[in-house]
C-alpha atoms as a PDB file:
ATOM      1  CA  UNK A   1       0.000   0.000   0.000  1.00  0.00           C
ATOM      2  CA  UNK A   2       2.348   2.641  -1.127  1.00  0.00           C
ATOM      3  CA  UNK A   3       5.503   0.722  -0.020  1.00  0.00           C
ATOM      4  CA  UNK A   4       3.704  -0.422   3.268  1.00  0.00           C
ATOM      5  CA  UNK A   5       0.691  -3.292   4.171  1.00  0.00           C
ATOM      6  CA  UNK A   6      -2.523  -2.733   3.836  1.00  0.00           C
ATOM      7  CA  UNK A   7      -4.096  -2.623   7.564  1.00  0.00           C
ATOM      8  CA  UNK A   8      -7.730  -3.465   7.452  1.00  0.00           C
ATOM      9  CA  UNK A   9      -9.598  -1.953  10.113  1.00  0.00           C
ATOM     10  CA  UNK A  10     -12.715  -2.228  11.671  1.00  0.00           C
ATOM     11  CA  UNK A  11     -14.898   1.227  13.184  1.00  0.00           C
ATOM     12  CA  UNK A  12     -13.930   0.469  16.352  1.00  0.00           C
ATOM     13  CA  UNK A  13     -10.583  -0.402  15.725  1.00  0.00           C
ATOM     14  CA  UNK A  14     -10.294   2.857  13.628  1.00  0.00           C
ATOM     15  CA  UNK A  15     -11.239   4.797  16.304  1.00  0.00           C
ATOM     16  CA  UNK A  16      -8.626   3.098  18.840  1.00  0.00           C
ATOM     17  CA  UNK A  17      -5.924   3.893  16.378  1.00  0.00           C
ATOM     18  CA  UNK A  18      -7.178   7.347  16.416  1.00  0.00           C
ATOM     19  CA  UNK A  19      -7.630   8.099  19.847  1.00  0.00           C
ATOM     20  CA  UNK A  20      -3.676   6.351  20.320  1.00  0.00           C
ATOM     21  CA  UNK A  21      -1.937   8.132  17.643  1.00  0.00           C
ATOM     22  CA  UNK A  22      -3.286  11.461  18.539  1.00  0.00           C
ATOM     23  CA  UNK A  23      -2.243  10.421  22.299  1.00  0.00           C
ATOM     24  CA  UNK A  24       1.418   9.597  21.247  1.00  0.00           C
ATOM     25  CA  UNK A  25       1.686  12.483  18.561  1.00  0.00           C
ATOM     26  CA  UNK A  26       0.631  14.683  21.451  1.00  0.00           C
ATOM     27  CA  UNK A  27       3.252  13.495  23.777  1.00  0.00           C
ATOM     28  CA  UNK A  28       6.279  13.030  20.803  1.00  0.00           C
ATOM     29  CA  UNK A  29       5.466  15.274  17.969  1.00  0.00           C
ATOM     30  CA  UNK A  30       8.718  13.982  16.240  1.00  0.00           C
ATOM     31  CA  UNK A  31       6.326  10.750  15.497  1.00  0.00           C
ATOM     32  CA  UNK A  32       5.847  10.845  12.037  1.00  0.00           C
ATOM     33  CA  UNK A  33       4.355   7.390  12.125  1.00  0.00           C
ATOM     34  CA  UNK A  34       1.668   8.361  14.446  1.00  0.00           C
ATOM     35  CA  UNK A  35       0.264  11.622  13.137  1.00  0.00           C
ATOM     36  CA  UNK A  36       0.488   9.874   9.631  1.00  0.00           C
ATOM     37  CA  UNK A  37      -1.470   6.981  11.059  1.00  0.00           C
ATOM     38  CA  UNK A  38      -3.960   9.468  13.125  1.00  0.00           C
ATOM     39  CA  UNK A  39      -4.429  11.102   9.080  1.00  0.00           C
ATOM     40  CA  UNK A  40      -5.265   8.080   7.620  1.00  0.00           C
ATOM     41  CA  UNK A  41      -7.498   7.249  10.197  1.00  0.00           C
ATOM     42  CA  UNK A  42      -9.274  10.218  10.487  1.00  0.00           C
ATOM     43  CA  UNK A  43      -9.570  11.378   7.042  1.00  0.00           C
ATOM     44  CA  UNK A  44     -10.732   9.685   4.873  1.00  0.00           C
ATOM     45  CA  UNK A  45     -14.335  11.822   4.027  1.00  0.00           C
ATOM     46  CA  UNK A  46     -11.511  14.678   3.382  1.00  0.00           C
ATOM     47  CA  UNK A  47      -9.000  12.358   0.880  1.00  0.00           C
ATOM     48  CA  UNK A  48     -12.517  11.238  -0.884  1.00  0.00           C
ATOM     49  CA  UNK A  49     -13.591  14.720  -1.586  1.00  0.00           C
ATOM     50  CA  UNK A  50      -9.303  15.951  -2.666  1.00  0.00           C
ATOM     51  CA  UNK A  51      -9.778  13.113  -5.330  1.00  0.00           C
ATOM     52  CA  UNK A  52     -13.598  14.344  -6.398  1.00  0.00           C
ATOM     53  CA  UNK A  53     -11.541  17.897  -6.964  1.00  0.00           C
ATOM     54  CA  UNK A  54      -8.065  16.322  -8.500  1.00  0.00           C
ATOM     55  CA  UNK A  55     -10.762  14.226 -11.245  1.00  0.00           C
ATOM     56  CA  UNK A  56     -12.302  17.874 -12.232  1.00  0.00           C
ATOM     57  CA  UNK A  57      -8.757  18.895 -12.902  1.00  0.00           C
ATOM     58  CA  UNK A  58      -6.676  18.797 -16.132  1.00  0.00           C
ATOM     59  CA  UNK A  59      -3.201  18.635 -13.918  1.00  0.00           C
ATOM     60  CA  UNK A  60      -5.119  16.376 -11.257  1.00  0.00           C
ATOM     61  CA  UNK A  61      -6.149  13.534 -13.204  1.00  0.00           C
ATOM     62  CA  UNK A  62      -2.742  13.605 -14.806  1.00  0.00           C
ATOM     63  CA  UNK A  63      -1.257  13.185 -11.152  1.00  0.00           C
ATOM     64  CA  UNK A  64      -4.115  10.170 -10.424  1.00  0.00           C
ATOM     65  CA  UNK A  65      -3.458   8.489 -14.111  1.00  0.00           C
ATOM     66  CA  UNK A  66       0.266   8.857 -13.402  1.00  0.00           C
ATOM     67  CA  UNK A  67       0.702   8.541  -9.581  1.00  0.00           C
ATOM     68  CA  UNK A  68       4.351  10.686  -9.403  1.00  0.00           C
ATOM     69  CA  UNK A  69       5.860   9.824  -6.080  1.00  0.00           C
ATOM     70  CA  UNK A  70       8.208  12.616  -4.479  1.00  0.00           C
ATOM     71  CA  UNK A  71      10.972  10.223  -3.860  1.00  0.00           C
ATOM     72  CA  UNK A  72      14.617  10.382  -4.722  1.00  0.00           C
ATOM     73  CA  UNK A  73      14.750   8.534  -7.639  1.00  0.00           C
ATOM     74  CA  UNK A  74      12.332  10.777  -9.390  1.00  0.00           C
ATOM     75  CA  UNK A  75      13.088  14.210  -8.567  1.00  0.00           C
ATOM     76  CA  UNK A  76      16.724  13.916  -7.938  1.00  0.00           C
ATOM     77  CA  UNK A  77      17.239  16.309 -11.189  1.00  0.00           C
ATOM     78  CA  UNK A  78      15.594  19.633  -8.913  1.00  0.00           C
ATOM     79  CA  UNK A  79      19.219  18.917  -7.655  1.00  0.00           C
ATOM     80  CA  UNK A  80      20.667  20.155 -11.442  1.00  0.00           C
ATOM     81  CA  UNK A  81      18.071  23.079 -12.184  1.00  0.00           C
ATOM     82  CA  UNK A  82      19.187  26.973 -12.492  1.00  0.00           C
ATOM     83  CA  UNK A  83      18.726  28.460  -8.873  1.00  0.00           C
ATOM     84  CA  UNK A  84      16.253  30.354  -9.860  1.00  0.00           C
ATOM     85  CA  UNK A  85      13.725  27.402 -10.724  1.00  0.00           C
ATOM     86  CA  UNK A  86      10.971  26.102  -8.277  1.00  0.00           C
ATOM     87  CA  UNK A  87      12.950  22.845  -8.181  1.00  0.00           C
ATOM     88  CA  UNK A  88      16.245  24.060  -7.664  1.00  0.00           C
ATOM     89  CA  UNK A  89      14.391  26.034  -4.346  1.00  0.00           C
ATOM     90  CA  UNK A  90      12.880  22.455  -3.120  1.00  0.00           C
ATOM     91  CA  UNK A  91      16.489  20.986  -3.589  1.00  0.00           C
ATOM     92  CA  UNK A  92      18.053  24.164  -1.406  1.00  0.00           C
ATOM     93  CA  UNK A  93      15.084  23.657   1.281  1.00  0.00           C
ATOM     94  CA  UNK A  94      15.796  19.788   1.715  1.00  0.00           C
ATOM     95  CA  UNK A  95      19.281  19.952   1.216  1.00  0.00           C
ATOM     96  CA  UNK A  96      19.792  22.570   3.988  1.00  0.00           C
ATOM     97  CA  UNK A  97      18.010  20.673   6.007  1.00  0.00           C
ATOM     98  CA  UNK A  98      19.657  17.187   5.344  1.00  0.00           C
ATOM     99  CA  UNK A  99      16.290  15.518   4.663  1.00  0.00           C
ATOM    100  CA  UNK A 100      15.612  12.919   1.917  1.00  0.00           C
ATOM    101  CA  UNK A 101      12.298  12.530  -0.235  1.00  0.00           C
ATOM    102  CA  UNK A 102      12.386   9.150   0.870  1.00  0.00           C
ATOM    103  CA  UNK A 103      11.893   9.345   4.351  1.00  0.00           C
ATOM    104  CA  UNK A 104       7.780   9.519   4.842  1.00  0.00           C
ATOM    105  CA  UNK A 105       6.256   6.737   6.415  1.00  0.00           C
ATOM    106  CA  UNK A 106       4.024   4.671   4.234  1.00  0.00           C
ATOM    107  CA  UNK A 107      -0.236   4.498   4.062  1.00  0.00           C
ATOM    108  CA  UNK A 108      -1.368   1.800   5.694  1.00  0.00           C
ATOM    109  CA  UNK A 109      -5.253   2.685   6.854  1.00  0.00           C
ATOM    110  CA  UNK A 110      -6.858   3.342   3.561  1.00  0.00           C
ATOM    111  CA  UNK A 111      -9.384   0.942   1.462  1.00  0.00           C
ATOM    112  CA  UNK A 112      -8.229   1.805  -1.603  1.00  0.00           C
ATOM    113  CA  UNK A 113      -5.193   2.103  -3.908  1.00  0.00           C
ATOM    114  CA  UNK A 114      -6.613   5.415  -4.894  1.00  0.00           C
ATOM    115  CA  UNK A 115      -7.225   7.079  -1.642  1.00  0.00           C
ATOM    116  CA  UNK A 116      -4.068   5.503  -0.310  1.00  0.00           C
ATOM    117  CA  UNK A 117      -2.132   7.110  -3.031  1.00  0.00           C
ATOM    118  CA  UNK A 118      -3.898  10.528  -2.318  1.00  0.00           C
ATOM    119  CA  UNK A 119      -2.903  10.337   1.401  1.00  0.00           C
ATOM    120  CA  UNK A 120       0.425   9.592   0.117  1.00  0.00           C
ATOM    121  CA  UNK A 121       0.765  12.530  -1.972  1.00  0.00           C
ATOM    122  CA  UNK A 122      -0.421  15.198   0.117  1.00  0.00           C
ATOM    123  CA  UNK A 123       2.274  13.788   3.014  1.00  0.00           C
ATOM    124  CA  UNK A 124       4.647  14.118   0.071  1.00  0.00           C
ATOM    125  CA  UNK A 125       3.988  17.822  -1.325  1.00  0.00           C
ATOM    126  CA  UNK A 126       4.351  18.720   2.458  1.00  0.00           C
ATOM    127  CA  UNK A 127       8.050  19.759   1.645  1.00  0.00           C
ATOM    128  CA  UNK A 128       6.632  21.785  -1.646  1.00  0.00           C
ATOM    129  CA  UNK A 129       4.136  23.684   0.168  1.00  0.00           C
ATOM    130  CA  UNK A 130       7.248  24.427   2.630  1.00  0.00           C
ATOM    131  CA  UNK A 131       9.320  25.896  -0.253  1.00  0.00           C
ATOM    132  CA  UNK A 132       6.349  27.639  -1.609  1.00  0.00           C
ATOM    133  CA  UNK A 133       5.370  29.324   1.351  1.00  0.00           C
ATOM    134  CA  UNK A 134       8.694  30.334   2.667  1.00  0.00           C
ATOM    135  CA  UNK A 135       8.285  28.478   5.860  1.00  0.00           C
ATOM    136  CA  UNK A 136      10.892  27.512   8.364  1.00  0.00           C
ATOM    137  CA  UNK A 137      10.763  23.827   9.783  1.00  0.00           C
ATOM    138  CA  UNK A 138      10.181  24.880  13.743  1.00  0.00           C
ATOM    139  CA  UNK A 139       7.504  24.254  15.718  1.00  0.00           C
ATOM    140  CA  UNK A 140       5.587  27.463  14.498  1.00  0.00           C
ATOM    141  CA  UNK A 141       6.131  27.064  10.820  1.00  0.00           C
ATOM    142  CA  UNK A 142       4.829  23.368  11.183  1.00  0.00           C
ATOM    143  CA  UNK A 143       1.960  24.628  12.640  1.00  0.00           C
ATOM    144  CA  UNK A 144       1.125  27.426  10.188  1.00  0.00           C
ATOM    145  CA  UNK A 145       2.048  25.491   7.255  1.00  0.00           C
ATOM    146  CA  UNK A 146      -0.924  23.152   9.351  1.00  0.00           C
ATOM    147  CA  UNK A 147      -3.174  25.696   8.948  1.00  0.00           C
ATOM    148  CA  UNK A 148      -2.663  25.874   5.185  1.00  0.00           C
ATOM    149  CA  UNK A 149      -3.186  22.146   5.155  1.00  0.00           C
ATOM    150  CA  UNK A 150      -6.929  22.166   6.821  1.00  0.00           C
ATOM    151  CA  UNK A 151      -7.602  25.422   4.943  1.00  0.00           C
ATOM    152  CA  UNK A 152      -7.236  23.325   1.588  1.00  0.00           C
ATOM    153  CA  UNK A 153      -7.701  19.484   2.098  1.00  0.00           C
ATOM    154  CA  UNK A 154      -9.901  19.609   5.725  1.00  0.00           C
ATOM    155  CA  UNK A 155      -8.150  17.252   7.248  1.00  0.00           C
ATOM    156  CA  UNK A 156      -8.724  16.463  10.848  1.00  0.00           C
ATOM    157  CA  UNK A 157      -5.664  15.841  11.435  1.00  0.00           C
ATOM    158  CA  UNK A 158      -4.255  19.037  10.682  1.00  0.00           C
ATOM    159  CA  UNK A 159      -6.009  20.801  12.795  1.00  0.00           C
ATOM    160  CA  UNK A 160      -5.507  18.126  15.641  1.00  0.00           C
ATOM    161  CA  UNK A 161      -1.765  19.365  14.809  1.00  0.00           C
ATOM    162  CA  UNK A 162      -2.084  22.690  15.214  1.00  0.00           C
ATOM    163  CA  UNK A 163      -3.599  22.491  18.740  1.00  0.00           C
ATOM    164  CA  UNK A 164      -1.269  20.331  20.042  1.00  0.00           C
ATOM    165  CA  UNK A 165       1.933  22.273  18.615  1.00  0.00           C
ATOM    166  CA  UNK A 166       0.486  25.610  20.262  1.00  0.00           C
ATOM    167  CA  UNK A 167      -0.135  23.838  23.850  1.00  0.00           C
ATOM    168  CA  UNK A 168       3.732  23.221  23.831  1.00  0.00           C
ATOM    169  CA  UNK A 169       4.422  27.280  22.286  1.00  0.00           C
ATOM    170  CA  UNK A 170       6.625  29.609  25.073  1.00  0.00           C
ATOM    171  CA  UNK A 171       4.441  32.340  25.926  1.00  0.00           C
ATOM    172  CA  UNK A 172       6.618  34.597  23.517  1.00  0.00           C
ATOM    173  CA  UNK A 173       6.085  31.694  20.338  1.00  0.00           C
ATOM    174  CA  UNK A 174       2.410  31.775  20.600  1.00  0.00           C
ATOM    175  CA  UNK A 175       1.884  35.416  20.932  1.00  0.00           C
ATOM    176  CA  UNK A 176       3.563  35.381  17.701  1.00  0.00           C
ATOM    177  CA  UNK A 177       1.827  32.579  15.779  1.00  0.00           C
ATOM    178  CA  UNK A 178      -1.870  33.827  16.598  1.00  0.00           C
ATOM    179  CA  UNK A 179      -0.539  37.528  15.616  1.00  0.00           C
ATOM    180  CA  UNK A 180       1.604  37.577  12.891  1.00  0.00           C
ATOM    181  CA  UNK A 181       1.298  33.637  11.610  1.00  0.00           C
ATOM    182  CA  UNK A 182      -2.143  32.556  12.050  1.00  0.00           C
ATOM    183  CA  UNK A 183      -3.955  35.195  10.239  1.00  0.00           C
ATOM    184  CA  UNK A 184      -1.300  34.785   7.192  1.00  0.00           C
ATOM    185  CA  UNK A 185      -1.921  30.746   7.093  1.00  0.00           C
ATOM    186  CA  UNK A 186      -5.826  31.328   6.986  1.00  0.00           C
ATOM    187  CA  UNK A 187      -5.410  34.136   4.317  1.00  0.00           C
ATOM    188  CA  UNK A 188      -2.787  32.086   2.176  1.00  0.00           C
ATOM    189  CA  UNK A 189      -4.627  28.635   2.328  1.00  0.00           C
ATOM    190  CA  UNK A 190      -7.851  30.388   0.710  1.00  0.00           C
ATOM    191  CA  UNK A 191      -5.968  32.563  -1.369  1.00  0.00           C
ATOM    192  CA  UNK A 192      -4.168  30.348  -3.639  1.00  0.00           C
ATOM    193  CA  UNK A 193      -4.939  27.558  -5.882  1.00  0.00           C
ATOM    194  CA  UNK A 194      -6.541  24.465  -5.134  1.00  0.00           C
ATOM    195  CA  UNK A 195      -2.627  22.779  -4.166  1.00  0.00           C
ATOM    196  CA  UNK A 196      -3.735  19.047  -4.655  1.00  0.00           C
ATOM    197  CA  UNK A 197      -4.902  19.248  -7.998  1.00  0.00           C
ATOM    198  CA  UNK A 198      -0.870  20.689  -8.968  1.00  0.00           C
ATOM    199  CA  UNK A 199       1.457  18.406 -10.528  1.00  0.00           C
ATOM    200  CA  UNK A 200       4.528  19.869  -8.914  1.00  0.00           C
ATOM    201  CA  UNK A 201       7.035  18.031 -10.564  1.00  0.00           C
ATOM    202  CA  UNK A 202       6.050  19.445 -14.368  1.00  0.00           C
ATOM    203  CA  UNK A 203       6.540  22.768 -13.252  1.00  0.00           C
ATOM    204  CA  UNK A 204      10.288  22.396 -11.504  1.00  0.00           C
ATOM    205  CA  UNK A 205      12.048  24.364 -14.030  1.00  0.00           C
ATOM    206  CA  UNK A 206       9.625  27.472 -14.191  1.00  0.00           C
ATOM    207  CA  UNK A 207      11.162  30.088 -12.282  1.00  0.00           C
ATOM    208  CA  UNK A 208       9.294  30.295  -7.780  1.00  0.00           C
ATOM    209  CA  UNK A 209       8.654  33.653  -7.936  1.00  0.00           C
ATOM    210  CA  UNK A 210       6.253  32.772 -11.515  1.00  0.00           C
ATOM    211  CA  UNK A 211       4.699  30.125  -9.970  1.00  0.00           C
ATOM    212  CA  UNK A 212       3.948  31.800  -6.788  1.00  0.00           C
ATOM    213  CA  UNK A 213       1.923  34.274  -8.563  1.00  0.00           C
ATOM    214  CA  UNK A 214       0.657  31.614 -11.003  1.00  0.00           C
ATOM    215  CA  UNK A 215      -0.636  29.362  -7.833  1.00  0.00           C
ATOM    216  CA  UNK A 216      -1.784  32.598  -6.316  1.00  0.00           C
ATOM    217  CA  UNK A 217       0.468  31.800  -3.524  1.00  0.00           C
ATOM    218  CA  UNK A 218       2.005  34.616  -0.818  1.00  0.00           C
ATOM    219  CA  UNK A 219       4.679  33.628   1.205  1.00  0.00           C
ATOM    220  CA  UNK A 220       4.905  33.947   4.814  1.00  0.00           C
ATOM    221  CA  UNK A 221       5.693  37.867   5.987  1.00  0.00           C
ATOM    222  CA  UNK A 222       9.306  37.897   8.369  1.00  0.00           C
ATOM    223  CA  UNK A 223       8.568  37.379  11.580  1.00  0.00           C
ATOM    224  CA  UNK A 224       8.935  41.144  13.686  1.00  0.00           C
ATOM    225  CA  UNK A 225      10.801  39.017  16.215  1.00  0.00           C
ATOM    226  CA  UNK A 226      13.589  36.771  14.778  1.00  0.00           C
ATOM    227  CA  UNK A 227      14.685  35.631  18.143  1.00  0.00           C
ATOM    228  CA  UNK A 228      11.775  33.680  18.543  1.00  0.00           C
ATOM    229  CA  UNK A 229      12.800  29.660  17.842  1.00  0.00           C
END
C-alpha cells in the first residue's frame, strides 16, 4: 500500500488507532508514524472529496493516471536546475536541512489504492508547500504550514496538529503565531490555488517567484521578532 501493508480496520478499531496516535503524537510530535497513522485514520471523508476535486482537474487527473511519487529517484534532477527554478528552491530547502524525499512513512489505513495514493501525496507535497510558502521547519512554521493544510484538504488531522503544537508554544512563540502567523496561514490557504490538484514536478524548471503568482500563492511575511525559535 504505497511501499507499506494494507491494515484493514474495523470502526472500532479505527477509532482506537485514532484516539492512540493522537495520544502519542501529542506526547512526541517527532512521530511521524503516528500523526500519519492518526491522518489516515481520520480522514478519509476529506481524501474522498481531494480526489472528487483532482478528477475535475486537467493537472489532477494527470497526477491520479500517473501517480508521481516525491521520492529520490524521481526528482533527484531539482538537484541540477538553475537556482532560480521552483525545483532548484525544493532541492536548497531539503538539502539545507539534510532531509531525503524518501523518508515519509508509508499508508497503511486506507481501502483503496486510490485514496491511499492521495494520502500519500499530500504527506509528500508537504516539503513543496514548505518551499512555496517560505516556511521555516520549527515548531511554528509546522503549525502554520498546518493551517494551510486544513484550509485546503480539511483534514482532521491538521487541525488536531495545530492544537497540540500551540499547547507546547513559550508564551513569547504563541503570541507570535496567533498575531503575525495565524492570520497569514488562513489568508494564504484560501488565497491560492486548489494545491492538490498541482502536478509539482512538471513545473520544476519554471522560475518560484512565476509560480507563486501563477498558484496565487504569498509567502509567509518575516517574523517582527527573529529571536523567537
Amino acid at each position: 500500500m504505497i511501499g507499506g501493508g494494507k491494515i484493514r480496520l474495523n470502526r472500532w478499531q479505527q477509532a482506537a488507532v485514532a484516539v492512540g496516535s493522537a495520544v502519542g503524537a501529542l506526547l512526541d510530535p517527532r512521530r511521524a508514524d503516528l500523526i500519519a497513522a492518526l491522518g489516515e485514520t481520520t480522514g478519509k471523508p476529506a481524501f474522498e472529496r481531494v480526489v472528487e476535486r483532482m478528477k475535475k482537474s486537467p493537472e489532477g487527473r494527470a497526477v491520479l493516471l500517473e501517480r508521481p511519487r516525491v521520492i529520490a529517484a524521481q526528482v533527484g534532477h531539482a538537484w541540477d536546475l538553475p537556482a532560480n527554478t521552483f525545483g532548484a528552491a525544493y532541492a536548497r530547502f531539503m538539502g539545507s536541512r539534510n532531509f531525503s524525499p524518501d523518508d515519509r512513512p508509508p499508508v497503511r489505513f486506507m481501502e483503496t489504492e486510490e485514496l491511499a495514493y492521495v494520502a500519500m501525496r499530500a504527506r509528500e507535497v508537504h516539503d513543496f508547500w514548505h518551499t512555496l510558502f517560505g516556511l521555516p521547519t520549527n515548531l511554528i512554521g509546522e503549525s502554520a504550514l498546518k493551517v494551510i493544510e486544513f484550509e485546503q484538504m480539511c483534514l482532521p488531522m491538521c487541525l488536531m496538529s495545530v492544537v497540540g503544537g500551540t499547547v507546547r508554544f513559550t508564551e513569547k512563540q504563541r503570541k507570535l503565531f496567533f498575531q503575525h502567523y495565524f492570520p497569514w496561514a488562513i489568508r494564504a490557504g484560501m488565497q491560492s490555488t486548489d494545491l492538490m490538484c498541482v502536478y509539482y514536478e512538471k513545473h520544476f524548471q519554471e522560475d518560484l517567484e512565476d509560480v507563486r503568482r501563477k498558484w496565487g500563492i504569498t509567502p509567509a511575511p518575516a517574523a517582527p521578532n527573529q529571536n523567537v525559535p
